[in-house]
PDB file of N, CA and C in Angstrom:
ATOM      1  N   UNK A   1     106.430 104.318 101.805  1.00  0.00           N
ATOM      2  CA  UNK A   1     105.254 104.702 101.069  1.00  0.00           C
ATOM      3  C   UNK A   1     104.156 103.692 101.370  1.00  0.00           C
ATOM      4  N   UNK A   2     103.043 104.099 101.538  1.00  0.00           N
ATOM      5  CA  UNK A   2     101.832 103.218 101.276  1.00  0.00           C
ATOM      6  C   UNK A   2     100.573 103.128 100.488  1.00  0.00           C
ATOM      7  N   UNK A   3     100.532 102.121 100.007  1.00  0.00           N
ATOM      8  CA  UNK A   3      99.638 102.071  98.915  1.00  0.00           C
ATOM      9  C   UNK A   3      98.177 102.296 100.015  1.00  0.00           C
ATOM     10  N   UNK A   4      97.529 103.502  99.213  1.00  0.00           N
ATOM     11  CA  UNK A   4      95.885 103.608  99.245  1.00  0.00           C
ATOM     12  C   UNK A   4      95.141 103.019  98.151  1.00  0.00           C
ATOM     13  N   UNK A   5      94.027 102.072  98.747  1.00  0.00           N
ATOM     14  CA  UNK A   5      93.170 101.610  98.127  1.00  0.00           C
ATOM     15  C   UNK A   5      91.432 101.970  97.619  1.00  0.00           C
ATOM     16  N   UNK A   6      91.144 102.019  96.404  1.00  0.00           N
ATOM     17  CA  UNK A   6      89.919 103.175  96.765  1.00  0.00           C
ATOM     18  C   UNK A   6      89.146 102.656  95.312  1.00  0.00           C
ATOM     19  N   UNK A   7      87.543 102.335  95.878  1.00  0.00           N
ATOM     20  CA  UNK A   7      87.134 102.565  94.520  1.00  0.00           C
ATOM     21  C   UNK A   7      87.003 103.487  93.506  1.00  0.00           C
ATOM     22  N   UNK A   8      86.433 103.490  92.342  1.00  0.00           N
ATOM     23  CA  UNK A   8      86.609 104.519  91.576  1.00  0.00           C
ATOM     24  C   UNK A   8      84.961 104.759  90.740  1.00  0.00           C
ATOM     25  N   UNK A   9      83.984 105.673  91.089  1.00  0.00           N
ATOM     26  CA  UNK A   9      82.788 105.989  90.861  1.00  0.00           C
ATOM     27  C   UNK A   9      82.728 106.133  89.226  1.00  0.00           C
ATOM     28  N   UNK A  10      82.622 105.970  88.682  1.00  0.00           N
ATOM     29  CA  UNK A  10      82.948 106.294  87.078  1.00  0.00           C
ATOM     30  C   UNK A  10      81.498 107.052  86.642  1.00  0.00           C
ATOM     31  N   UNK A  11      81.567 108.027  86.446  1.00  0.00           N
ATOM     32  CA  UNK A  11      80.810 108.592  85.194  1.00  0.00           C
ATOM     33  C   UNK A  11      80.842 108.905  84.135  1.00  0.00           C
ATOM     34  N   UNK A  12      82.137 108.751  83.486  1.00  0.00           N
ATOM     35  CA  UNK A  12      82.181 108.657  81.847  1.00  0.00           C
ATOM     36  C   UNK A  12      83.142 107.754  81.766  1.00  0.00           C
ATOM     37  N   UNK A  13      82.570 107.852  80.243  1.00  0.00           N
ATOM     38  CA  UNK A  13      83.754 106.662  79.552  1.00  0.00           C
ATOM     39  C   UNK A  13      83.909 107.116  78.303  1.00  0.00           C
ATOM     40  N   UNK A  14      85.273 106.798  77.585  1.00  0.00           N
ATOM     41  CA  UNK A  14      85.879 107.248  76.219  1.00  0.00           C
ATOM     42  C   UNK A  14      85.664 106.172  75.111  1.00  0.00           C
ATOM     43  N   UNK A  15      84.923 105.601  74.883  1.00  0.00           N
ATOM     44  CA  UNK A  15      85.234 103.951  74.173  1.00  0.00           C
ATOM     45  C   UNK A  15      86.706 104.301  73.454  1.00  0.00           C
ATOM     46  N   UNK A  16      86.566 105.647  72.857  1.00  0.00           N
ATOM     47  CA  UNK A  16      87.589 104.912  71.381  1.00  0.00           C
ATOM     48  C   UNK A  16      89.311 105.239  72.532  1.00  0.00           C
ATOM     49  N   UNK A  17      88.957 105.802  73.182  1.00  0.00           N
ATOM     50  CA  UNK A  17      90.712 106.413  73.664  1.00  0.00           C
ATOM     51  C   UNK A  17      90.490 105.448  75.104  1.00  0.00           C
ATOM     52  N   UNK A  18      89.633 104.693  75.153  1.00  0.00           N
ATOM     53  CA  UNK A  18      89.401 103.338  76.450  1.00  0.00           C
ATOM     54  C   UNK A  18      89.819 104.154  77.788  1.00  0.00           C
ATOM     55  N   UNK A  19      89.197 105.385  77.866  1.00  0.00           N
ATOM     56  CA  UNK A  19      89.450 106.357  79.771  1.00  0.00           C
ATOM     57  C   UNK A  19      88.074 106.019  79.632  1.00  0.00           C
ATOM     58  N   UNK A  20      88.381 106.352  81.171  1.00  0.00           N
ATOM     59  CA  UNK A  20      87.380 106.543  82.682  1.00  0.00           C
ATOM     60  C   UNK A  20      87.393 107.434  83.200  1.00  0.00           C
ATOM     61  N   UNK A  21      86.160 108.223  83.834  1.00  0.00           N
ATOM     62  CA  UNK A  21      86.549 109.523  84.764  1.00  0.00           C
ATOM     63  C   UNK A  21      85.896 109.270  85.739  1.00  0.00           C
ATOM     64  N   UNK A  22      86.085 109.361  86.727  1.00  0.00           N
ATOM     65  CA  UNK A  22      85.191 109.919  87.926  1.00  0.00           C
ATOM     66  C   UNK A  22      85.659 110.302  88.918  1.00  0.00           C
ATOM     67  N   UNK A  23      84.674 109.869  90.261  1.00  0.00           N
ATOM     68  CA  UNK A  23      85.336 110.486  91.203  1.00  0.00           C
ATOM     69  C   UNK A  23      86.226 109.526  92.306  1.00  0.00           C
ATOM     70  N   UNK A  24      87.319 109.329  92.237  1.00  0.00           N
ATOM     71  CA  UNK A  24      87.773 107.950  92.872  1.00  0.00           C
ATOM     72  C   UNK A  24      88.453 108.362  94.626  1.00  0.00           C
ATOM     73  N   UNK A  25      88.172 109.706  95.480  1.00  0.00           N
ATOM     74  CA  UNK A  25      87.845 109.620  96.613  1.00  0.00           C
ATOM     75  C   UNK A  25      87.221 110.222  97.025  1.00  0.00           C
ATOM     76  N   UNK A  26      85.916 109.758  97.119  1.00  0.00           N
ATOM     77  CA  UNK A  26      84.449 111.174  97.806  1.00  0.00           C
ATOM     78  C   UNK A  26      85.139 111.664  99.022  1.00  0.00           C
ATOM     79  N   UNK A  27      84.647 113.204  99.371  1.00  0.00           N
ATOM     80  CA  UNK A  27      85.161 114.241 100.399  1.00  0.00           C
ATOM     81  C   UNK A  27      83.989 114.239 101.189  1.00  0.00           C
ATOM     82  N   UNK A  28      83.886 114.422 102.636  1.00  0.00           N
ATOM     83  CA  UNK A  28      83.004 114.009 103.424  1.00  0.00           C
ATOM     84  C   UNK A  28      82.177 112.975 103.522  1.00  0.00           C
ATOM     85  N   UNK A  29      82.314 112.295 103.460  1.00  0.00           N
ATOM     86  CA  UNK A  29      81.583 110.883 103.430  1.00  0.00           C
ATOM     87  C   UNK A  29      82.157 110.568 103.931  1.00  0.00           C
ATOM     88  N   UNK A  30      81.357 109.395 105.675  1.00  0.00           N
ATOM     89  CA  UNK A  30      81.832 108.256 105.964  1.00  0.00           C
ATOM     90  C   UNK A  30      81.863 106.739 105.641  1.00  0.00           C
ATOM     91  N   UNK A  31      83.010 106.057 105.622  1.00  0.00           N
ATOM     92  CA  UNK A  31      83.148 104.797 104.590  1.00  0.00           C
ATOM     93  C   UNK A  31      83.191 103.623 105.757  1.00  0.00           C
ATOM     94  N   UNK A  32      82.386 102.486 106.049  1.00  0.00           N
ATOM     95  CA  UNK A  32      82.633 101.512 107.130  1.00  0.00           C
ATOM     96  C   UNK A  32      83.331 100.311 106.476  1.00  0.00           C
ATOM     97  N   UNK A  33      84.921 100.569 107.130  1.00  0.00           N
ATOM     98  CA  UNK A  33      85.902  99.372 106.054  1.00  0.00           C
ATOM     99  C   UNK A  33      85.786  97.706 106.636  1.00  0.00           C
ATOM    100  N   UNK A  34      84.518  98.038 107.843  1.00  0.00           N
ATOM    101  CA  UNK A  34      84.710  96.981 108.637  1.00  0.00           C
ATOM    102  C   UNK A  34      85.742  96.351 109.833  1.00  0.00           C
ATOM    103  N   UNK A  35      85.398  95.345 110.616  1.00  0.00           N
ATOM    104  CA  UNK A  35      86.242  95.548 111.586  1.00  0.00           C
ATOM    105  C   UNK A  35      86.357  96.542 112.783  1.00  0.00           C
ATOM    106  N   UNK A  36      85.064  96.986 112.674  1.00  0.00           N
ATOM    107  CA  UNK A  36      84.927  98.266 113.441  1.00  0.00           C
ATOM    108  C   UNK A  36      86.015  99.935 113.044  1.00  0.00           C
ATOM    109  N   UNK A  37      86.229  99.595 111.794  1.00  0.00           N
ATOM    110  CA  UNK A  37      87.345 100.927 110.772  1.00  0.00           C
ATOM    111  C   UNK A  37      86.121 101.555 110.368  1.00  0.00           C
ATOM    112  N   UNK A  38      86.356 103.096 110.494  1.00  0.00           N
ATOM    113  CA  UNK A  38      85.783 103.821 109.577  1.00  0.00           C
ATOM    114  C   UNK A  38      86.480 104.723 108.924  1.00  0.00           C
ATOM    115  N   UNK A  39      86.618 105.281 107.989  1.00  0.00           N
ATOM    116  CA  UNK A  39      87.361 106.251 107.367  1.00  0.00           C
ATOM    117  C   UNK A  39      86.364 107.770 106.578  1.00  0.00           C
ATOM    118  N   UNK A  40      87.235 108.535 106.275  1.00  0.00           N
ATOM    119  CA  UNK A  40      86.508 109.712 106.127  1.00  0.00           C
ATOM    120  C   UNK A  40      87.185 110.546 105.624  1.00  0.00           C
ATOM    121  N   UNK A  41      87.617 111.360 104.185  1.00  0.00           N
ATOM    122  CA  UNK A  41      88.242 112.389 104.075  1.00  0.00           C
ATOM    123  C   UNK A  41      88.030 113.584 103.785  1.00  0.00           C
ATOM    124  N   UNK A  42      88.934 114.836 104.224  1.00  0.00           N
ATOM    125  CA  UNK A  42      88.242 116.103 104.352  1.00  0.00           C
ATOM    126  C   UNK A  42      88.786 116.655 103.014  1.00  0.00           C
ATOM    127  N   UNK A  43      87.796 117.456 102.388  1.00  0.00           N
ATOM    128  CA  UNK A  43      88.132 117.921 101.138  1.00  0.00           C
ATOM    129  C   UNK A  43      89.771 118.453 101.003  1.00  0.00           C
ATOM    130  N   UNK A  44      90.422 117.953  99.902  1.00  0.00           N
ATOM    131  CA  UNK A  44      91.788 118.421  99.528  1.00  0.00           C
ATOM    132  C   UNK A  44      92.506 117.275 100.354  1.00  0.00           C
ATOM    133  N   UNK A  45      92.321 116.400 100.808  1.00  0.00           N
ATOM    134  CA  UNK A  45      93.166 115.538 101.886  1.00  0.00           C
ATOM    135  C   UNK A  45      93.688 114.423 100.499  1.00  0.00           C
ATOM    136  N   UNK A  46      93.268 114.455  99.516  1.00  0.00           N
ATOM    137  CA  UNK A  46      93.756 112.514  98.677  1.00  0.00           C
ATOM    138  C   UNK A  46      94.761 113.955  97.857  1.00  0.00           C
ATOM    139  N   UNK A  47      95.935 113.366  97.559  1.00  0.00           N
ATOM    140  CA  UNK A  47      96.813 113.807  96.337  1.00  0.00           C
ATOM    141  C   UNK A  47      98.075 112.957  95.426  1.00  0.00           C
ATOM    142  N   UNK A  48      97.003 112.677  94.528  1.00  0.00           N
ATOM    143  CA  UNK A  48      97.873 111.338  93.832  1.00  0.00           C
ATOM    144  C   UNK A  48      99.027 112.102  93.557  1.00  0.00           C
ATOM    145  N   UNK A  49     100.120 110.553  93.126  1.00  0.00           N
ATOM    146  CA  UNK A  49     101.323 111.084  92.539  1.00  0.00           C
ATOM    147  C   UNK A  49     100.849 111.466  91.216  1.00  0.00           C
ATOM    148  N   UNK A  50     102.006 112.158  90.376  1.00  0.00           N
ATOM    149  CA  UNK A  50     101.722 112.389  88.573  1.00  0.00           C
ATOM    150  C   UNK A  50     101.597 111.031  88.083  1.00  0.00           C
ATOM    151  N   UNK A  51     102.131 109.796  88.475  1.00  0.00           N
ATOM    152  CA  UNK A  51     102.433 108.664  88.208  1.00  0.00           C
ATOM    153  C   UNK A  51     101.936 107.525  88.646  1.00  0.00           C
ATOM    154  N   UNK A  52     100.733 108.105  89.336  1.00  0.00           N
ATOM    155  CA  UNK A  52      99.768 107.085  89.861  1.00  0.00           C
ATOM    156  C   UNK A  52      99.106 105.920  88.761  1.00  0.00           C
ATOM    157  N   UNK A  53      99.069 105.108  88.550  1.00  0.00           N
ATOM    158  CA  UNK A  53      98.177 103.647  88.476  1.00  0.00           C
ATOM    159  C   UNK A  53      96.557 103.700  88.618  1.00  0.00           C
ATOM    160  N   UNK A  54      96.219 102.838  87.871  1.00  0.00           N
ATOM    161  CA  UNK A  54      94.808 102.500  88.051  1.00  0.00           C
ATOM    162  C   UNK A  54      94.765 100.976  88.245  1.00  0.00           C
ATOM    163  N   UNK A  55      94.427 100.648  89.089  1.00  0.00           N
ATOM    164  CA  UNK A  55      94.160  98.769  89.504  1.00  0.00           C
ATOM    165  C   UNK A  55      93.087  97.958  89.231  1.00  0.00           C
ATOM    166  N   UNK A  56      92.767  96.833  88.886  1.00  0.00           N
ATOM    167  CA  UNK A  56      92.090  96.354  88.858  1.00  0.00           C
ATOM    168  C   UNK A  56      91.651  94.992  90.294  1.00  0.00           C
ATOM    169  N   UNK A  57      90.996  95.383  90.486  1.00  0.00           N
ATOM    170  CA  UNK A  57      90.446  94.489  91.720  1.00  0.00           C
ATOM    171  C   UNK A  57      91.504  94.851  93.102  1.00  0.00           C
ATOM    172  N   UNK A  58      92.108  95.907  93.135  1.00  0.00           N
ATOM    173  CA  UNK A  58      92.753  97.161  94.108  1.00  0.00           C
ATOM    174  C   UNK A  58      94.314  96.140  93.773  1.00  0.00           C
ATOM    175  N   UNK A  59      94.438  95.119  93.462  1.00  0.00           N
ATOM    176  CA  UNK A  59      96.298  94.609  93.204  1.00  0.00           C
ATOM    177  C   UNK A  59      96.466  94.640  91.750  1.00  0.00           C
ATOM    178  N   UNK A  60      96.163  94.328  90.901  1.00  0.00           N
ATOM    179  CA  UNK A  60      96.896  94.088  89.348  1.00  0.00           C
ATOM    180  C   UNK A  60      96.419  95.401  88.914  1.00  0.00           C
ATOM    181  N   UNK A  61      97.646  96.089  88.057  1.00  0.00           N
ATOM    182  CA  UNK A  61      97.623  97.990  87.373  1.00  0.00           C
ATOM    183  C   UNK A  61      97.189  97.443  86.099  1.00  0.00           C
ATOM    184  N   UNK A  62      95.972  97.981  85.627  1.00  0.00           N
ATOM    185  CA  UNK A  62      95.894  98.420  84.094  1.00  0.00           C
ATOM    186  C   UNK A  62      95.552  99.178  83.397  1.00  0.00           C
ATOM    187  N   UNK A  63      96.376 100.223  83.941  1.00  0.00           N
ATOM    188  CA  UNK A  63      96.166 101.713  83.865  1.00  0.00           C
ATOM    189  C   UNK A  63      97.087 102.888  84.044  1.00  0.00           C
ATOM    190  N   UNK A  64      97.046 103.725  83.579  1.00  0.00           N
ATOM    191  CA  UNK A  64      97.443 104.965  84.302  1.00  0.00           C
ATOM    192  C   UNK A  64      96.141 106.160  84.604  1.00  0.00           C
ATOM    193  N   UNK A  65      96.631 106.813  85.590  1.00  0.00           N
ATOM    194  CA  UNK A  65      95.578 108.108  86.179  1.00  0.00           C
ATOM    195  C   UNK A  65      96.731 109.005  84.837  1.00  0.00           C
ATOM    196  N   UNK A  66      95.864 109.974  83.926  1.00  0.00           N
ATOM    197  CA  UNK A  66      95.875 110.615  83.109  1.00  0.00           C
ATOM    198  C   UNK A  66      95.810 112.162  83.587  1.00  0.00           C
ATOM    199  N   UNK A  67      94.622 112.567  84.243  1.00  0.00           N
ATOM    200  CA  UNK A  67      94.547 113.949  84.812  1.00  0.00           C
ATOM    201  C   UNK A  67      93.389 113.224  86.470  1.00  0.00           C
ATOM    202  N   UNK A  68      93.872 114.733  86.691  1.00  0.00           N
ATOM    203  CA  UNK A  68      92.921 114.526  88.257  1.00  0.00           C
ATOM    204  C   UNK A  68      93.207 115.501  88.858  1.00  0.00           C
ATOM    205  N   UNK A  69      92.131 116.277  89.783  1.00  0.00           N
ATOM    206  CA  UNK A  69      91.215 117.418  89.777  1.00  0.00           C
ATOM    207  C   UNK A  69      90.365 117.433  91.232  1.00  0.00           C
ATOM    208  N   UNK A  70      90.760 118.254  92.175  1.00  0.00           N
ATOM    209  CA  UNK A  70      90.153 118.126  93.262  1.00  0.00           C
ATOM    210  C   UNK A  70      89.418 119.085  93.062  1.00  0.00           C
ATOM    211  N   UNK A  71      87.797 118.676  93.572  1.00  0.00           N
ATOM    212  CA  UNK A  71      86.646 119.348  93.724  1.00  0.00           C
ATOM    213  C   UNK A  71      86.249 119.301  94.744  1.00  0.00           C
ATOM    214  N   UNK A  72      84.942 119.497  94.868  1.00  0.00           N
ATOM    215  CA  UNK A  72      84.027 120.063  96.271  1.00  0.00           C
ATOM    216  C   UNK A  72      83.866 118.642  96.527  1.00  0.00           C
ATOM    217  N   UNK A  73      83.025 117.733  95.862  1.00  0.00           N
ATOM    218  CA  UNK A  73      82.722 116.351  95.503  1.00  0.00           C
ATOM    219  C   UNK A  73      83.762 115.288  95.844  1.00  0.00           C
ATOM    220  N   UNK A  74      84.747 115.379  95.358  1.00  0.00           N
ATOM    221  CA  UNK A  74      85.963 115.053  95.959  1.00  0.00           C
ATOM    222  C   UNK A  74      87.474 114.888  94.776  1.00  0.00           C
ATOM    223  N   UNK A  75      88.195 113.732  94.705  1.00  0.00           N
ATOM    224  CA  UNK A  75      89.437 114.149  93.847  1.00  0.00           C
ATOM    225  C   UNK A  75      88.946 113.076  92.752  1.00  0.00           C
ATOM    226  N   UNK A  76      89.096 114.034  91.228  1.00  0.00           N
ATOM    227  CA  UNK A  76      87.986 113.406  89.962  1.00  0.00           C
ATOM    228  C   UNK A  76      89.314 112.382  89.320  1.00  0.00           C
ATOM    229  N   UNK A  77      89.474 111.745  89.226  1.00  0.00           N
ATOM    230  CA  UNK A  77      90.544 111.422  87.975  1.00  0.00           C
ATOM    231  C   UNK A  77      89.880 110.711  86.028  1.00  0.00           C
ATOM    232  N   UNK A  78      90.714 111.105  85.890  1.00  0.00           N
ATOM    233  CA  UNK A  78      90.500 110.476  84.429  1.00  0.00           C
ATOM    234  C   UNK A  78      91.631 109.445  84.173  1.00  0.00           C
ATOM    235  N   UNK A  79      91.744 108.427  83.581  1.00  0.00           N
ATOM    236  CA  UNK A  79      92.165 107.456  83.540  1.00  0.00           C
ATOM    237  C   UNK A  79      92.234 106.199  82.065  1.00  0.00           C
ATOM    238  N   UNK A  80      93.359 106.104  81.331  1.00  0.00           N
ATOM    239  CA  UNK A  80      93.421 105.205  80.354  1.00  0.00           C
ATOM    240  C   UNK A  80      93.379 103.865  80.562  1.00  0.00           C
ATOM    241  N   UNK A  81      92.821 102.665  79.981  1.00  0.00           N
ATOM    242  CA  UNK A  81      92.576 101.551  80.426  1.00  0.00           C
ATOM    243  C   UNK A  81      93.830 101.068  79.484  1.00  0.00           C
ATOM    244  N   UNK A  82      94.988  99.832  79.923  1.00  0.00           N
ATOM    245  CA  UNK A  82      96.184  99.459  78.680  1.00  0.00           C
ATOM    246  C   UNK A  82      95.109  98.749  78.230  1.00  0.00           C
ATOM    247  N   UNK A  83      96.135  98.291  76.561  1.00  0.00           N
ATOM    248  CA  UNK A  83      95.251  96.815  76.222  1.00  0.00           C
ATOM    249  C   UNK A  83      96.192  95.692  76.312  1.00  0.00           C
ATOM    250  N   UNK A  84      95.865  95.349  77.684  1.00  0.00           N
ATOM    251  CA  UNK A  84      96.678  93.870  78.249  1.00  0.00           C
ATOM    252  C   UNK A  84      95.331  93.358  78.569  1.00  0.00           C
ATOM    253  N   UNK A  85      95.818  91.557  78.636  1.00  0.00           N
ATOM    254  CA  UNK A  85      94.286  90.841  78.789  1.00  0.00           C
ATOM    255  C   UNK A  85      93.851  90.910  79.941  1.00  0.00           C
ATOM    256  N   UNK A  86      93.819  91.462  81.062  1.00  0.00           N
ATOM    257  CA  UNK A  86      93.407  91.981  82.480  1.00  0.00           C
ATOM    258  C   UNK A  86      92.468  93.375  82.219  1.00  0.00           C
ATOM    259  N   UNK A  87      93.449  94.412  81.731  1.00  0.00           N
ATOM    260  CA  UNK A  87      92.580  95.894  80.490  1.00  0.00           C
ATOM    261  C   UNK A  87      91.804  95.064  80.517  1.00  0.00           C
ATOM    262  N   UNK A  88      91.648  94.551  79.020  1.00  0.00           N
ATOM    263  CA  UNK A  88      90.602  94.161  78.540  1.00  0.00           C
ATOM    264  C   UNK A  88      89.696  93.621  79.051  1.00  0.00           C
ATOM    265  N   UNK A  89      89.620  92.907  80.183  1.00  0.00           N
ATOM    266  CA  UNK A  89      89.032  92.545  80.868  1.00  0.00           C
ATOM    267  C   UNK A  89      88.115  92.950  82.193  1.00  0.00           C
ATOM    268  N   UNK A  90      88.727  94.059  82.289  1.00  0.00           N
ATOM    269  CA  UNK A  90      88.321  95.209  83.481  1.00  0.00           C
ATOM    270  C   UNK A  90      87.345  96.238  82.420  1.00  0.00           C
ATOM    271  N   UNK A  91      87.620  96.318  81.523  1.00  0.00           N
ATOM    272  CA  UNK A  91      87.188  97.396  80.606  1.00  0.00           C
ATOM    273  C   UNK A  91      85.973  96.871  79.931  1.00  0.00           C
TER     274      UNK A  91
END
């Protein structure tokens, strides 16, 4: 297995139930990872597990992906923040 790393665009937030939603892999867009890497995915290409993670700074989890939803835009997730002092801290 390999871990994919990816930011996560956020456009909402839950204060009281501490989620996040957005869109955490844009579809057509090219991304320059540097190093002369570019990457690019075609709509429907990202498909988390049910049991996917949310990371903070792409290594430490303080999270789980809750729901997630492939669109035109690309794959949306929603996401609970724990309350561990890293959570809290990302949040």
């Amino acid at each position: 297995m390999t871990l994919e790393i990816r930011e996560l665009n956020i456009r909402e937030v839950n204060q009281d139930l501490r989620e996040v939603a957005g869109i955490a892999v844009p579809y057509g867009q090219t991304t320059d990872l540097g190093f002369g890497v570019k990457e690019r995915f075609d709509t429907g290409s990202a498909i988390p597990a049910d049991d996917a993670m949310l990371f903070w700074r792409h290594d430490e989890p303080i999270g789980k992906i809750t729901e997630h939803e492939q669109t035109d835009e690309g794959l949306v997730i929603r996401a609970r923040i724990s309350e561990t002092p890293r959570g809290n801290e990302a949040y």
